[in-house]
C-alpha atoms as a PDB file:
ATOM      1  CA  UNK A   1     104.128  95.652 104.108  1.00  0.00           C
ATOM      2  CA  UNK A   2     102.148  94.569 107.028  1.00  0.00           C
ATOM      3  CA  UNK A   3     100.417  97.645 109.550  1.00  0.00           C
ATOM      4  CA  UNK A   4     102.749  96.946 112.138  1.00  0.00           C
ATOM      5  CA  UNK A   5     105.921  97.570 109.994  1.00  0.00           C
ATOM      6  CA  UNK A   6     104.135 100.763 108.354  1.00  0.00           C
ATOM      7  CA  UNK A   7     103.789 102.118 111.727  1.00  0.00           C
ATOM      8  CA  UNK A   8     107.183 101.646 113.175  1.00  0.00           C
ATOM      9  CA  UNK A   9     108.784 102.961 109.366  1.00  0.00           C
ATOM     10  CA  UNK A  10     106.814 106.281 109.455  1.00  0.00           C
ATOM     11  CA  UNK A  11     107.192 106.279 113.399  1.00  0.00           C
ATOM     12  CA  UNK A  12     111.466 106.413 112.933  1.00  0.00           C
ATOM     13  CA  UNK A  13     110.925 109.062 109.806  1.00  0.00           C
ATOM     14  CA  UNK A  14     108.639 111.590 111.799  1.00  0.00           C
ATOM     15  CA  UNK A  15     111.630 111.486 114.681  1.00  0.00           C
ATOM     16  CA  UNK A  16     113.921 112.387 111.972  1.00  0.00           C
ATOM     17  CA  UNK A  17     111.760 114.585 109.310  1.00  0.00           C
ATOM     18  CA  UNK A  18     112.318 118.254 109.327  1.00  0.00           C
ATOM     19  CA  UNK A  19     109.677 120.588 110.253  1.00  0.00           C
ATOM     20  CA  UNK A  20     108.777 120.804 106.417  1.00  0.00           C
ATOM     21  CA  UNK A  21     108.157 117.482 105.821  1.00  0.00           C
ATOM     22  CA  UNK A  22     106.205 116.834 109.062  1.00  0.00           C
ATOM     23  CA  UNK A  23     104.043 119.816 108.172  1.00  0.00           C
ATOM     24  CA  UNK A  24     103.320 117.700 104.850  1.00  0.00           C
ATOM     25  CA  UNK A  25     102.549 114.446 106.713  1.00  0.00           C
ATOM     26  CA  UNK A  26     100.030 116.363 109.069  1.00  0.00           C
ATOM     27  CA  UNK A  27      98.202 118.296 106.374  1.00  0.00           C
ATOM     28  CA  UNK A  28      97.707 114.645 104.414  1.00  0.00           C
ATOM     29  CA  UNK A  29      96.343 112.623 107.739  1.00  0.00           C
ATOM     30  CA  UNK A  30      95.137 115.690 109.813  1.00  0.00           C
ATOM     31  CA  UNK A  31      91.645 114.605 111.129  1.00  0.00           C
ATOM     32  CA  UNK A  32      91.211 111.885 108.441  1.00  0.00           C
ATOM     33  CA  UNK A  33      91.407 114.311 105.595  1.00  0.00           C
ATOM     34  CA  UNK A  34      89.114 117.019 106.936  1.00  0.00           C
ATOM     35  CA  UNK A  35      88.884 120.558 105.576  1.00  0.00           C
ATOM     36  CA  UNK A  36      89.558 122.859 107.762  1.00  0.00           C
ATOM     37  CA  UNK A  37      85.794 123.752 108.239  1.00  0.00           C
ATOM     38  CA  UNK A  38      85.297 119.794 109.574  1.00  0.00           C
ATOM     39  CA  UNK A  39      84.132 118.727 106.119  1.00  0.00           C
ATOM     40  CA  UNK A  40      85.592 115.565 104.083  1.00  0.00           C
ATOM     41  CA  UNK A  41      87.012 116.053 100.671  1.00  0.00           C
ATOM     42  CA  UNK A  42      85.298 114.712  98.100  1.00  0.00           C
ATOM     43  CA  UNK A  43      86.104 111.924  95.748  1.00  0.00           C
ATOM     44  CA  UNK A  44      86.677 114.509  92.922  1.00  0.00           C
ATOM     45  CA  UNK A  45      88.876 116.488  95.064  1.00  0.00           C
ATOM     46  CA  UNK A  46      90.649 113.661  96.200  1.00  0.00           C
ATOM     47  CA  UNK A  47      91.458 112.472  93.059  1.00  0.00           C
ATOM     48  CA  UNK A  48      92.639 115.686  91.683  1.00  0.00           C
ATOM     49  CA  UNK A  49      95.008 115.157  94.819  1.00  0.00           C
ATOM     50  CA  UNK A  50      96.731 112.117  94.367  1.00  0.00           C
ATOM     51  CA  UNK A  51      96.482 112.759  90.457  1.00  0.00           C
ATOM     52  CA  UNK A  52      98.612 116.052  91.047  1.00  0.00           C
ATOM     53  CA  UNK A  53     100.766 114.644  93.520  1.00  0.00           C
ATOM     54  CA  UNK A  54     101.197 111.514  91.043  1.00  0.00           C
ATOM     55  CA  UNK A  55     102.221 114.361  88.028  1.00  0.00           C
ATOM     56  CA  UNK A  56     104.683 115.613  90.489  1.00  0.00           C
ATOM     57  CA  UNK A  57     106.389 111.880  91.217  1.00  0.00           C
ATOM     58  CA  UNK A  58     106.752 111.771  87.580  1.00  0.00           C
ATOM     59  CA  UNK A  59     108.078 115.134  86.260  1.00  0.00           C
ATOM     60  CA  UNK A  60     105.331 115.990  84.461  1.00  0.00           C
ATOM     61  CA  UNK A  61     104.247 118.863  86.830  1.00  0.00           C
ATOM     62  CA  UNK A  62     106.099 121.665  87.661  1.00  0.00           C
ATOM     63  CA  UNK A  63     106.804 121.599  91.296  1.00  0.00           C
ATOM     64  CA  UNK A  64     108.151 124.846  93.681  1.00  0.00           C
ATOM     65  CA  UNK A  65     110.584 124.385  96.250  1.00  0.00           C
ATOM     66  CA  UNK A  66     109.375 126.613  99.651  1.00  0.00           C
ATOM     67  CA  UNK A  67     111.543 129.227  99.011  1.00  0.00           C
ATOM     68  CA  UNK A  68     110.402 129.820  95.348  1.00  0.00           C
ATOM     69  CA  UNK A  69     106.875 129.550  96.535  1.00  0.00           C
ATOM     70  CA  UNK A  70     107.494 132.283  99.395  1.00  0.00           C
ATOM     71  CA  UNK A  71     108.911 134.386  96.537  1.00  0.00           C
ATOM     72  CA  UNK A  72     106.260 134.194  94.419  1.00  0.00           C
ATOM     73  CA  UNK A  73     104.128 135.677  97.021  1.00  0.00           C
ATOM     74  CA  UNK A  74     106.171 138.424  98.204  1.00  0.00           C
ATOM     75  CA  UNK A  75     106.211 139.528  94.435  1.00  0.00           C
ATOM     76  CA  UNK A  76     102.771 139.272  93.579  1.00  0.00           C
ATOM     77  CA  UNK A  77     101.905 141.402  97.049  1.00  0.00           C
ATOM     78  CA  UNK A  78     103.291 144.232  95.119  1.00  0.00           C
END
């Protein structure tokens, strides 16, 4: 897929994505993957990244759905 078509695909799903999933896409592409104190990741991290998101796309990982997640934290606050 050339640039032009990637653009205009993620450009029509970001006008439809739910504030969720357009959280997700900003955290992934904020700043050109900077930390929140301005610093790149580095390759190790990044790895670990895709390799956990690849785990997830398989099964293989357990994965938490917001609500679960929120739960968690609720109960281990107490």
């Amino acid at each position: 897929m050339d640039v032009v078509a990637l653009r205009e695909k993620l450009h029509d799903y970001i006008n439809i994505a739910d504030e969720q999933h357009l959280s997700a896409i900003y955290v992934l592409v904020r700043d050109n993957t900077l930390s929140e104190s301005g610093e790149k990741y580095d390759e190790a991290t990044m790895n670990m990244i895709y390799e956990r998101r690849e785990n997830h796309r398989k099964g293989i990982s357990k994965s938490y759905t917001v609500e679960e997640s929120m739960e968690m934290i609720r109960n281990h606050k107490k």
